[in-house]
N, C-alpha and C. Protein backbone atom coordinates (compact mmCIF):
# COMPACT_ATOMS: atom_id res chain seq x y z
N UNK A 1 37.67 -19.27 -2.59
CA UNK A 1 36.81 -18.31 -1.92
C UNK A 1 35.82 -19.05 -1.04
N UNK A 2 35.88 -18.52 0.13
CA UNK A 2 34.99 -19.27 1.36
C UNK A 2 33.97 -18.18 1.49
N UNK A 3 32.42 -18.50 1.83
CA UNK A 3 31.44 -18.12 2.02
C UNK A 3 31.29 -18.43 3.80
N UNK A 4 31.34 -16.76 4.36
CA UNK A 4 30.97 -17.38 5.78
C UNK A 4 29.63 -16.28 6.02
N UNK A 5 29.20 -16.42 7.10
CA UNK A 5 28.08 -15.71 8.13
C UNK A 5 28.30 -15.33 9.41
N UNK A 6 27.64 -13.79 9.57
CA UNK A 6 28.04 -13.02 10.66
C UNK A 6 26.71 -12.97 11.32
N UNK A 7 26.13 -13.37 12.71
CA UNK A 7 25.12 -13.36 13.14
C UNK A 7 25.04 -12.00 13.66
N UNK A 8 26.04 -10.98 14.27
CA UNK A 8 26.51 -10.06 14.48
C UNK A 8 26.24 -8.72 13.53
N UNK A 9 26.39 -9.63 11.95
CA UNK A 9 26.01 -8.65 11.34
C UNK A 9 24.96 -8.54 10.36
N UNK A 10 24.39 -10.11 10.41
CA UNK A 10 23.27 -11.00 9.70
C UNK A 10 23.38 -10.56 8.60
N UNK A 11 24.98 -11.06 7.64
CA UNK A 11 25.35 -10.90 6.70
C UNK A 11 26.37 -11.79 6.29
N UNK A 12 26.57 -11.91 4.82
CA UNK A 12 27.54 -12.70 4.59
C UNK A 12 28.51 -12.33 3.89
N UNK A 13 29.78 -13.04 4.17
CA UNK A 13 31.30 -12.47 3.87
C UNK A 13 31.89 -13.41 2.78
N UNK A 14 32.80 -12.86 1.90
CA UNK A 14 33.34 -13.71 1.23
C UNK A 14 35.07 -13.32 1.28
N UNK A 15 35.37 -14.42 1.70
CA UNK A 15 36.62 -14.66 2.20
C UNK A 15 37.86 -14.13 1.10
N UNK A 16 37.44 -14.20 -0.17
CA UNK A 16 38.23 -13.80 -1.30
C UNK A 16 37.77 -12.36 -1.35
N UNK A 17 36.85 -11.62 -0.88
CA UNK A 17 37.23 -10.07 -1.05
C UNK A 17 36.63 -9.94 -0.04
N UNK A 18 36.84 -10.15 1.52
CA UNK A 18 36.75 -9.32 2.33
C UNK A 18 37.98 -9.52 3.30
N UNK A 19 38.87 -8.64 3.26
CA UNK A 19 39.66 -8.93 4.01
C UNK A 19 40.20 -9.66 5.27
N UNK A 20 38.83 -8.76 5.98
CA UNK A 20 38.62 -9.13 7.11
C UNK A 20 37.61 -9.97 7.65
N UNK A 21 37.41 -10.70 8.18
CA UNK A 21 36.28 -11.40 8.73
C UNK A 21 35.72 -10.90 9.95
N UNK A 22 34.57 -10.66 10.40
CA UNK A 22 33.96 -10.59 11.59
C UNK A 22 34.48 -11.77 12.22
N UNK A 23 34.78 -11.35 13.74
CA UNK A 23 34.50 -12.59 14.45
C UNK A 23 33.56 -13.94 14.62
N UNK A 24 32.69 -13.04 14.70
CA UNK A 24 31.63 -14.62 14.71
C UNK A 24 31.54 -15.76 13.13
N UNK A 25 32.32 -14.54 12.38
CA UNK A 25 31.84 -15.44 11.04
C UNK A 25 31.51 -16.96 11.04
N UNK A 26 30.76 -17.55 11.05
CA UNK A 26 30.95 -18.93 10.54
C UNK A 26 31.06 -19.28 8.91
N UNK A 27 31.61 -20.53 8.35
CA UNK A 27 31.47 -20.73 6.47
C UNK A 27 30.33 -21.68 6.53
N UNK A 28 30.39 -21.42 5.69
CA UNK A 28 28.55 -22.30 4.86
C UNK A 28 29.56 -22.13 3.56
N UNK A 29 28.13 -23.53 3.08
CA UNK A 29 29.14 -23.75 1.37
C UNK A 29 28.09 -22.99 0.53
N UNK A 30 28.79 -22.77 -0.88
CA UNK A 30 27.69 -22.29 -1.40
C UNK A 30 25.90 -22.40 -1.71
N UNK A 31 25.45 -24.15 -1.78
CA UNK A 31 24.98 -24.15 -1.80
C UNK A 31 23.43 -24.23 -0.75
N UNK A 32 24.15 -23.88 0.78
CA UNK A 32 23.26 -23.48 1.60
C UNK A 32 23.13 -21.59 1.66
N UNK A 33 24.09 -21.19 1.03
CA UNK A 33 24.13 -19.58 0.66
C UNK A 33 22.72 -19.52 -0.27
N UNK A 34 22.83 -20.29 -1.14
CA UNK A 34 21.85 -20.21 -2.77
C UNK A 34 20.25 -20.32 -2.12
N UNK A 35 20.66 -21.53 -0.48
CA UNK A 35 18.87 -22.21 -0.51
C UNK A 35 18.53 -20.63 0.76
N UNK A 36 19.61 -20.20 1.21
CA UNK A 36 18.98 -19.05 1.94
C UNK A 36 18.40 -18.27 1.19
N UNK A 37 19.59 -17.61 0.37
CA UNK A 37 18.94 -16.67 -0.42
C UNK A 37 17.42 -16.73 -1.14
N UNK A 38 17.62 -17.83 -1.46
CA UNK A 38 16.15 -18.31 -2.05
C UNK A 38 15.06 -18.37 -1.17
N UNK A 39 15.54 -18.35 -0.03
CA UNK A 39 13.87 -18.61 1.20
C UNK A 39 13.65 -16.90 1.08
N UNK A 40 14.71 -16.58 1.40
CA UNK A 40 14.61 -14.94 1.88
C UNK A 40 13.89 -14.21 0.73
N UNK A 41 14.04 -14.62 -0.51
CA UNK A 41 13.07 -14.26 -1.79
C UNK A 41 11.92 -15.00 -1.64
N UNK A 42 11.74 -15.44 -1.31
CA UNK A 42 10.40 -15.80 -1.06
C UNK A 42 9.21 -15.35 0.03
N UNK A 43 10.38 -14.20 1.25
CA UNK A 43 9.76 -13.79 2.21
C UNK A 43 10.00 -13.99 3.60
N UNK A 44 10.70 -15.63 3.51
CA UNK A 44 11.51 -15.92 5.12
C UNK A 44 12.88 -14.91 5.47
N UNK A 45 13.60 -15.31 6.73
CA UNK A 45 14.17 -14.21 7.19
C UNK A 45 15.21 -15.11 7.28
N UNK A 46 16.04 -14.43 7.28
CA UNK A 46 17.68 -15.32 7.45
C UNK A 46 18.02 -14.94 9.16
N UNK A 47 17.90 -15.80 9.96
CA UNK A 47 18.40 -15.79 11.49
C UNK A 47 19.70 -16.75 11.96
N UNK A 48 20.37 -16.16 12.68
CA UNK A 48 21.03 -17.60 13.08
C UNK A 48 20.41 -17.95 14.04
N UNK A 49 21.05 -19.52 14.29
CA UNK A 49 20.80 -20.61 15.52
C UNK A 49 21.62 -20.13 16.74
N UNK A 50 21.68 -21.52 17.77
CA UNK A 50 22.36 -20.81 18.98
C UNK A 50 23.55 -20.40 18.42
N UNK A 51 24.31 -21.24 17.91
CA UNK A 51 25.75 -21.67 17.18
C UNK A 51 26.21 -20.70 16.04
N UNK A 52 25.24 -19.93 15.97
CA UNK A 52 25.29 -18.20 14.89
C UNK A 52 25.20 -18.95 13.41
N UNK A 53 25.41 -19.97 14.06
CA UNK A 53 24.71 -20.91 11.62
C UNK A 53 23.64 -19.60 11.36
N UNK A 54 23.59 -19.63 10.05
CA UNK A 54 22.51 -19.06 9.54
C UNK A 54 21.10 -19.91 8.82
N UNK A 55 19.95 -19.57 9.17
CA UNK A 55 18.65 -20.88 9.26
C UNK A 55 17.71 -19.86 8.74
N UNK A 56 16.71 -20.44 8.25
CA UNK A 56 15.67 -19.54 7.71
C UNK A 56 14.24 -19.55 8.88
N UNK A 57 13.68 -18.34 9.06
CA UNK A 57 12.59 -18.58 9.38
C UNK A 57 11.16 -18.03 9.28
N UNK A 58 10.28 -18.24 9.58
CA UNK A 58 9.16 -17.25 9.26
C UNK A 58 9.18 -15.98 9.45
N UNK A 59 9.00 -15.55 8.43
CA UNK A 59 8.45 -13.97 8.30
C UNK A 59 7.68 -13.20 9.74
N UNK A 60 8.22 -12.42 10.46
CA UNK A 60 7.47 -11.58 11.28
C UNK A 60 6.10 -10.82 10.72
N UNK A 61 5.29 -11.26 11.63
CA UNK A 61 4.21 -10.47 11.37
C UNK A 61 4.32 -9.15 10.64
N UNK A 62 3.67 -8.38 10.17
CA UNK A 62 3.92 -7.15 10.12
C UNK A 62 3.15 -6.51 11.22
N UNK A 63 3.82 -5.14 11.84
CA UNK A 63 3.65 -4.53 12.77
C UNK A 63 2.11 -4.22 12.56
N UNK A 64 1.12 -3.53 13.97
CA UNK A 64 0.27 -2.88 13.75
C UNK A 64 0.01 -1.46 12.79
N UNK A 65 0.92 -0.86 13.20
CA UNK A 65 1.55 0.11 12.16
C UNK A 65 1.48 0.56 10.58
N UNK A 66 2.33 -0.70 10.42
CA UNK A 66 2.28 -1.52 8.85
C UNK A 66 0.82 -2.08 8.20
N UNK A 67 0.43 -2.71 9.02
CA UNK A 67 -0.81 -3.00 8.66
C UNK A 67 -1.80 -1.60 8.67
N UNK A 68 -1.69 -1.36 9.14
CA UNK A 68 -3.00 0.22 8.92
C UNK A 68 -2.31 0.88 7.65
N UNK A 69 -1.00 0.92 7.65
CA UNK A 69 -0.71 1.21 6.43
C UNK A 69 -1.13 0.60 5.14
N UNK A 70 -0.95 -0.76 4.88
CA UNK A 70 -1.58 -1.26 4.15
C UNK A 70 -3.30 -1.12 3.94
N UNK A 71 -3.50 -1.11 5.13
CA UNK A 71 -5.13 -0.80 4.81
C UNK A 71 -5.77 0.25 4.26
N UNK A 72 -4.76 1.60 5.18
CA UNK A 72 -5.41 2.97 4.53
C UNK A 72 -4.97 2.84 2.58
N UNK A 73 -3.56 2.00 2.44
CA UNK A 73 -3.48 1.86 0.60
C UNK A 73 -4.80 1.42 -0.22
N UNK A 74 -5.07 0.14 0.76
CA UNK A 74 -6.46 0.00 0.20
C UNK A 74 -7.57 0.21 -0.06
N UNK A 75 -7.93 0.72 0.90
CA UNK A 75 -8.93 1.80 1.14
C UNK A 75 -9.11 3.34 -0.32
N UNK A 76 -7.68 3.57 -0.41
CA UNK A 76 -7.59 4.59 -1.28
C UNK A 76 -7.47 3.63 -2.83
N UNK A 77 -7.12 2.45 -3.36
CA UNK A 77 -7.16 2.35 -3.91
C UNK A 77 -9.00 1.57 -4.43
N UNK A 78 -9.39 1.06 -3.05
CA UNK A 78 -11.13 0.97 -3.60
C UNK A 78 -11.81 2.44 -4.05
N UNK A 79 -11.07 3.68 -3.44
CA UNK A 79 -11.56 5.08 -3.66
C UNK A 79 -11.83 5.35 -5.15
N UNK A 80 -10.00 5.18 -5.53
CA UNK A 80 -10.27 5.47 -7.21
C UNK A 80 -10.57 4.46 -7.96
N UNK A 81 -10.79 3.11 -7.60
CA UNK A 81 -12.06 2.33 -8.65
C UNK A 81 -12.83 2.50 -8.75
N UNK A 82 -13.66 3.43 -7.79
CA UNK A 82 -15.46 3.67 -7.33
C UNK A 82 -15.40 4.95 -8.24
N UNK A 83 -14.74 5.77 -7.96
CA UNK A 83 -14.46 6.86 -8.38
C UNK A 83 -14.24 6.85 -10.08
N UNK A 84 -13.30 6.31 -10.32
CA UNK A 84 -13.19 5.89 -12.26
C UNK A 84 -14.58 5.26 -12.52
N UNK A 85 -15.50 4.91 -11.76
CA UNK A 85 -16.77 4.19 -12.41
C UNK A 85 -17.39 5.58 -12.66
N UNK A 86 -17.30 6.32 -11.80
CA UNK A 86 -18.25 7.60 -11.98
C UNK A 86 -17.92 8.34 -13.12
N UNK A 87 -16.79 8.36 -13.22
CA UNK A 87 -16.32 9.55 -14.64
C UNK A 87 -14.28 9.47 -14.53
N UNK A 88 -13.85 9.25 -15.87
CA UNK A 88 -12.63 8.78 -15.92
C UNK A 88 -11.84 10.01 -15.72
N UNK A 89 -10.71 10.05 -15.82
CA UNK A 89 -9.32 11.20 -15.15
C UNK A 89 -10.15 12.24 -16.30
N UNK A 90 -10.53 12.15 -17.87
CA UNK A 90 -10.71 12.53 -18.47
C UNK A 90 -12.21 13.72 -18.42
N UNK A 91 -13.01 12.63 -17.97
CA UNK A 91 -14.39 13.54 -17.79
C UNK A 91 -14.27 14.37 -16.83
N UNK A 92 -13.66 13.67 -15.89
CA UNK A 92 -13.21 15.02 -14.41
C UNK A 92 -13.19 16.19 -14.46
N UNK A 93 -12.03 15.91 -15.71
CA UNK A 93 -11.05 17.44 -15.90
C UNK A 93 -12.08 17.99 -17.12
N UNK A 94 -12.68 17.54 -17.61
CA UNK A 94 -13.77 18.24 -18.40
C UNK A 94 -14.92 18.64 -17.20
N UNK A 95 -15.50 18.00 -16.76
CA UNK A 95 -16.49 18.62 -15.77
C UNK A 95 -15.74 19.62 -14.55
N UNK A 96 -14.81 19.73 -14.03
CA UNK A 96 -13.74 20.99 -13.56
C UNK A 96 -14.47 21.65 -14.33
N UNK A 97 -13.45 22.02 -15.87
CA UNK A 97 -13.90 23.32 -16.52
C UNK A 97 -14.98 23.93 -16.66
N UNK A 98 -16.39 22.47 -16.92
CA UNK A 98 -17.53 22.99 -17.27
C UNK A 98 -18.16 24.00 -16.06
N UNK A 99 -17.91 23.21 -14.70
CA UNK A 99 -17.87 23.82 -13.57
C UNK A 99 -17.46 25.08 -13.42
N UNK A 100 -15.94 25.27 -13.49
CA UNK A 100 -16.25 26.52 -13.31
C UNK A 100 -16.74 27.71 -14.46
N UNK A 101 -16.77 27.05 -15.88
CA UNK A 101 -17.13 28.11 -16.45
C UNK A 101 -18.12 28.56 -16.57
N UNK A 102 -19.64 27.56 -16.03
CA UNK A 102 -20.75 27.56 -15.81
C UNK A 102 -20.75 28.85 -14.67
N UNK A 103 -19.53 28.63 -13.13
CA UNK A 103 -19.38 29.51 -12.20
C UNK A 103 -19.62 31.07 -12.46
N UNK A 104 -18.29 31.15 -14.12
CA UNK A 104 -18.37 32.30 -14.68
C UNK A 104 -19.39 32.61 -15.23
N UNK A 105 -19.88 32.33 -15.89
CA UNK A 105 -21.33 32.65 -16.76
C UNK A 105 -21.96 33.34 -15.48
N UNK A 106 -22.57 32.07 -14.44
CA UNK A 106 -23.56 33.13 -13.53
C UNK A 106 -22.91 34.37 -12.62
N UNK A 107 -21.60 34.47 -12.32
CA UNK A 107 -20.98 35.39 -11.98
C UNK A 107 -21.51 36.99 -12.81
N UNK A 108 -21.11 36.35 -13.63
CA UNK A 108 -21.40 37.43 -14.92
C UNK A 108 -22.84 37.90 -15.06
N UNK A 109 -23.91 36.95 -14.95
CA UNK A 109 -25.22 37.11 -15.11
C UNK A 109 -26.02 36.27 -15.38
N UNK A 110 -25.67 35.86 -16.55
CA UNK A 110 -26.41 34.34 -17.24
C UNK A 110 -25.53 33.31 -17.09
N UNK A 111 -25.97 32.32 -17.24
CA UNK A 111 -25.19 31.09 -17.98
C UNK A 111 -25.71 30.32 -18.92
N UNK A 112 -24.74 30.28 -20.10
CA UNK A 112 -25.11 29.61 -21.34
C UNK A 112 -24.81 28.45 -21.66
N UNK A 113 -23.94 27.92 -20.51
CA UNK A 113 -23.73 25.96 -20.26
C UNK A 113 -24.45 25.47 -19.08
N UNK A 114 -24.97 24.40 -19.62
CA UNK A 114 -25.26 23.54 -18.67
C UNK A 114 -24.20 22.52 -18.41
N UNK A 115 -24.01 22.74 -16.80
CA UNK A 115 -23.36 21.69 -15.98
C UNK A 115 -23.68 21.10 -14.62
N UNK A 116 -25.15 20.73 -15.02
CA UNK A 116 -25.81 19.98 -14.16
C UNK A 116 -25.10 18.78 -13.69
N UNK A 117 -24.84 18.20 -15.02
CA UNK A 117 -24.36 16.06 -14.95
C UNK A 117 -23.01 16.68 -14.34
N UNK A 118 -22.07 17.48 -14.90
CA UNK A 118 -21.14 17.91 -14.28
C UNK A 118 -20.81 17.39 -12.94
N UNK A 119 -22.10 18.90 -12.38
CA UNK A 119 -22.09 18.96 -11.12
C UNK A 119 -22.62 17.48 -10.32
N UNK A 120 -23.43 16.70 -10.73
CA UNK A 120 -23.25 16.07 -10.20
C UNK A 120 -23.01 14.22 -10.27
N UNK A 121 -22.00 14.57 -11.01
CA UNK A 121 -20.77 13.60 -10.76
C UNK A 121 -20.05 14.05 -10.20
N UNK A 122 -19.57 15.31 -10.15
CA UNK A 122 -18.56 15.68 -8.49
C UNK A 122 -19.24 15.27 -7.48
N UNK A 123 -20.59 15.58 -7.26
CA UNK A 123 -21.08 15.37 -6.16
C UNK A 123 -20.71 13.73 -5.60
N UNK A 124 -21.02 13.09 -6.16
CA UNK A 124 -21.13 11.19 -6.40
C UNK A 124 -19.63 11.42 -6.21
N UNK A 125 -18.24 11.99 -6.48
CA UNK A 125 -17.02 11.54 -6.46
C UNK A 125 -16.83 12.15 -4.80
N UNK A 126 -17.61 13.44 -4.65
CA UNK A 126 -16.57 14.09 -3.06
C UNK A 126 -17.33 13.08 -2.73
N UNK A 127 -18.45 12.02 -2.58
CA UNK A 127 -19.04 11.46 -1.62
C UNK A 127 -18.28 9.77 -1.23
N UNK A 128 -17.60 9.81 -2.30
CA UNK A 128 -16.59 8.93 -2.67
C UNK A 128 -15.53 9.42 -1.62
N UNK A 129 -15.23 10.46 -1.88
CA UNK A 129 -13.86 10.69 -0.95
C UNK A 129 -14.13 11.03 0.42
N UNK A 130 -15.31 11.56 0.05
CA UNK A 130 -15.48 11.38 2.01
C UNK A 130 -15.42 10.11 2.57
N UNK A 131 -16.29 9.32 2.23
CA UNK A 131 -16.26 7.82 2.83
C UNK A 131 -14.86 7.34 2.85
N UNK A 132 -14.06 7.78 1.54
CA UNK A 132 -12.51 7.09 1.93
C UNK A 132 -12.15 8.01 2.92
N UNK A 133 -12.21 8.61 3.70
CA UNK A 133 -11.41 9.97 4.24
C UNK A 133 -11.79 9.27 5.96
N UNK A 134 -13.24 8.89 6.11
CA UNK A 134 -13.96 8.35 6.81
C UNK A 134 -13.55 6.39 7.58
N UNK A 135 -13.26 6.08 6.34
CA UNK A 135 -12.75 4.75 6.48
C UNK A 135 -11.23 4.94 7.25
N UNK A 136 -10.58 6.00 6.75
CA UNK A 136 -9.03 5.71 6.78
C UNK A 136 -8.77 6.27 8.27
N UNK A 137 -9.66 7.20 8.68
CA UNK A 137 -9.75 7.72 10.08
C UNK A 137 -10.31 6.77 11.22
N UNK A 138 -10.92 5.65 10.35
CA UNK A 138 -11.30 4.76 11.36
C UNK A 138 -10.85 3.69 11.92
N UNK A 139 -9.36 3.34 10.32
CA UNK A 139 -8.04 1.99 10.22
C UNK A 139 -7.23 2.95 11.59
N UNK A 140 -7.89 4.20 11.47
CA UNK A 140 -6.04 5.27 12.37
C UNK A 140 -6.44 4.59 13.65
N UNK A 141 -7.53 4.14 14.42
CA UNK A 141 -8.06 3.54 15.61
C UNK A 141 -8.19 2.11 15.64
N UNK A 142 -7.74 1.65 14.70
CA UNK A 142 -8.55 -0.23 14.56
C UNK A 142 -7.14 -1.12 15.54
N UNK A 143 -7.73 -1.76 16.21
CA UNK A 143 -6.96 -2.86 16.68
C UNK A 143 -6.51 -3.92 15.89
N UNK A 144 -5.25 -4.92 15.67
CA UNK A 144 -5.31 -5.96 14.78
C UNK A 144 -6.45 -6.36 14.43
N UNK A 145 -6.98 -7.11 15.71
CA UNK A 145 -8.63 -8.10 15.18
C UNK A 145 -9.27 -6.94 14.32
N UNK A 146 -9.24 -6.06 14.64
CA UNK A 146 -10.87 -5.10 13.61
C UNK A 146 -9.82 -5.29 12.37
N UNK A 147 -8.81 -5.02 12.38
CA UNK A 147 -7.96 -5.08 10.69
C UNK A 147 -8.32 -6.05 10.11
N UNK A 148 -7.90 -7.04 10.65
CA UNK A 148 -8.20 -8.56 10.16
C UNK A 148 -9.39 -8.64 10.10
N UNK A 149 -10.78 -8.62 10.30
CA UNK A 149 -11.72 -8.54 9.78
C UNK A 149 -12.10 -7.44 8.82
N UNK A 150 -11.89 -6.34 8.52
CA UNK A 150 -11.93 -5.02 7.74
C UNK A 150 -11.93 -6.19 5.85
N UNK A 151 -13.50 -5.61 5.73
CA UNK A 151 -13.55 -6.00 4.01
C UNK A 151 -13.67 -4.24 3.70
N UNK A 152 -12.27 -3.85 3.36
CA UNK A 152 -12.88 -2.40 2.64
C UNK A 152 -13.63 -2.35 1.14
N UNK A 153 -13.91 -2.56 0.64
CA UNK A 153 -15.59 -3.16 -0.43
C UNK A 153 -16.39 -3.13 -0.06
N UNK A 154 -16.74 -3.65 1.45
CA UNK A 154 -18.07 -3.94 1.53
C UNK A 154 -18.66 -2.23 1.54
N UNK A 155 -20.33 -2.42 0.86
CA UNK A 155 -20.68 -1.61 0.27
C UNK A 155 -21.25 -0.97 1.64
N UNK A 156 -21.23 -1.29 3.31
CA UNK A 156 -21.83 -0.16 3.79
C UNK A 156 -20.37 0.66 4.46
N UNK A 157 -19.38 0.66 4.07
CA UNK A 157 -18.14 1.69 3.40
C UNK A 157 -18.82 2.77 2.80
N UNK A 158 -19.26 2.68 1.36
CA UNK A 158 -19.50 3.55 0.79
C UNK A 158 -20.46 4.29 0.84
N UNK A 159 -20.40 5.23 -0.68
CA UNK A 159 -22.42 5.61 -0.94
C UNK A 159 -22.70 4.26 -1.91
N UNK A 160 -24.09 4.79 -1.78
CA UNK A 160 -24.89 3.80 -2.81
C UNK A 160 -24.24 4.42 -4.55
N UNK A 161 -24.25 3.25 -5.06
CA UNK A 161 -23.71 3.70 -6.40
C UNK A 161 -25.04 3.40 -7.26
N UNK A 162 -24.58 4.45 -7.86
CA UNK A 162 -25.54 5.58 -8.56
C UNK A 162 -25.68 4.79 -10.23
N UNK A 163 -26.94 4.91 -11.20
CA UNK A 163 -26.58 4.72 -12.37
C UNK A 163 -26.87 5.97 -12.93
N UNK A 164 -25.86 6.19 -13.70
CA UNK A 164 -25.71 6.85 -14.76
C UNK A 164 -27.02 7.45 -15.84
């Protein structure tokens, strides 16, 4: 079984089950198959040369695109760390209820819960999500250079965090 490469199809063929060969195929032995594969796990790109060999090389940038993508991820994931400091998935969904049942009470007339702290730890969380909402509308406009400088942490991102 022969190991070749298709620059054509920037893939590789094996001569014992592929019938056919691409034209351009060239063979490589196995163990320049093993050191590609291995760059390409690591992140390099498998290209050929003039001669359609197959050679490893640096990783393409990632697009502008890509990168705002990555940023708006980050951005949302500094959201819900700031956010879990304020009150966990758990207290949330307890302050929800207290919320609205506090809603009901004064609907009704009185209210016999207090959901002050409740209320405001939502407050401290939408202020949380605004600023992420704020940040991510601002990656939708950023040029590389502003990306590449972008610390989403830094604290004039956010609100001021609050103690408890």
């Amino acid at each position: 079984m022969t190991l070749h490469y298709s620059a054509a199809h920037n893939s590789f063929f094996d001569a014992g089950i592929h019938a056919k060969l691409p034209e351009d195929a060239v063979p490589i032995t196995r163990a320049a198959h093993a050191r590609l594969l291995a760059g390409q796990a690591e992140g390099k790109r498998i290209v050929a040369d003039k001669q359609g060999r197959p050679r490893l090389a640096a990783s393409a940038a990632p697009s502008l695109e890509r990168r705002r993508e990555l940023a708006r991820g980050a951005v949302r994931a500094e959201a819900r760390r700031r956010i879990l400091q304020v009150a966990t998935i758990e207290q949330q969904s307890n302050d929800n209820a207290a919320i609205a049942l506090m809603a009901l009470q004064l609907a009704a007339g009185a209210a016999t819960i207090d959901a002050f702290a409740a209320v405001a730890r939502r407050e401290r969380i939408d202020a949380i999500r605004g600023a992420s909402d704020r940040l991510e509308a601002a990656i939708a406009a950023m040029n590389a250079g502003a990306l590449a400088t972008l610390d989403i942490a830094a604290p004039e991102h956010w609100p001021a965090a609050e103690a408890e």
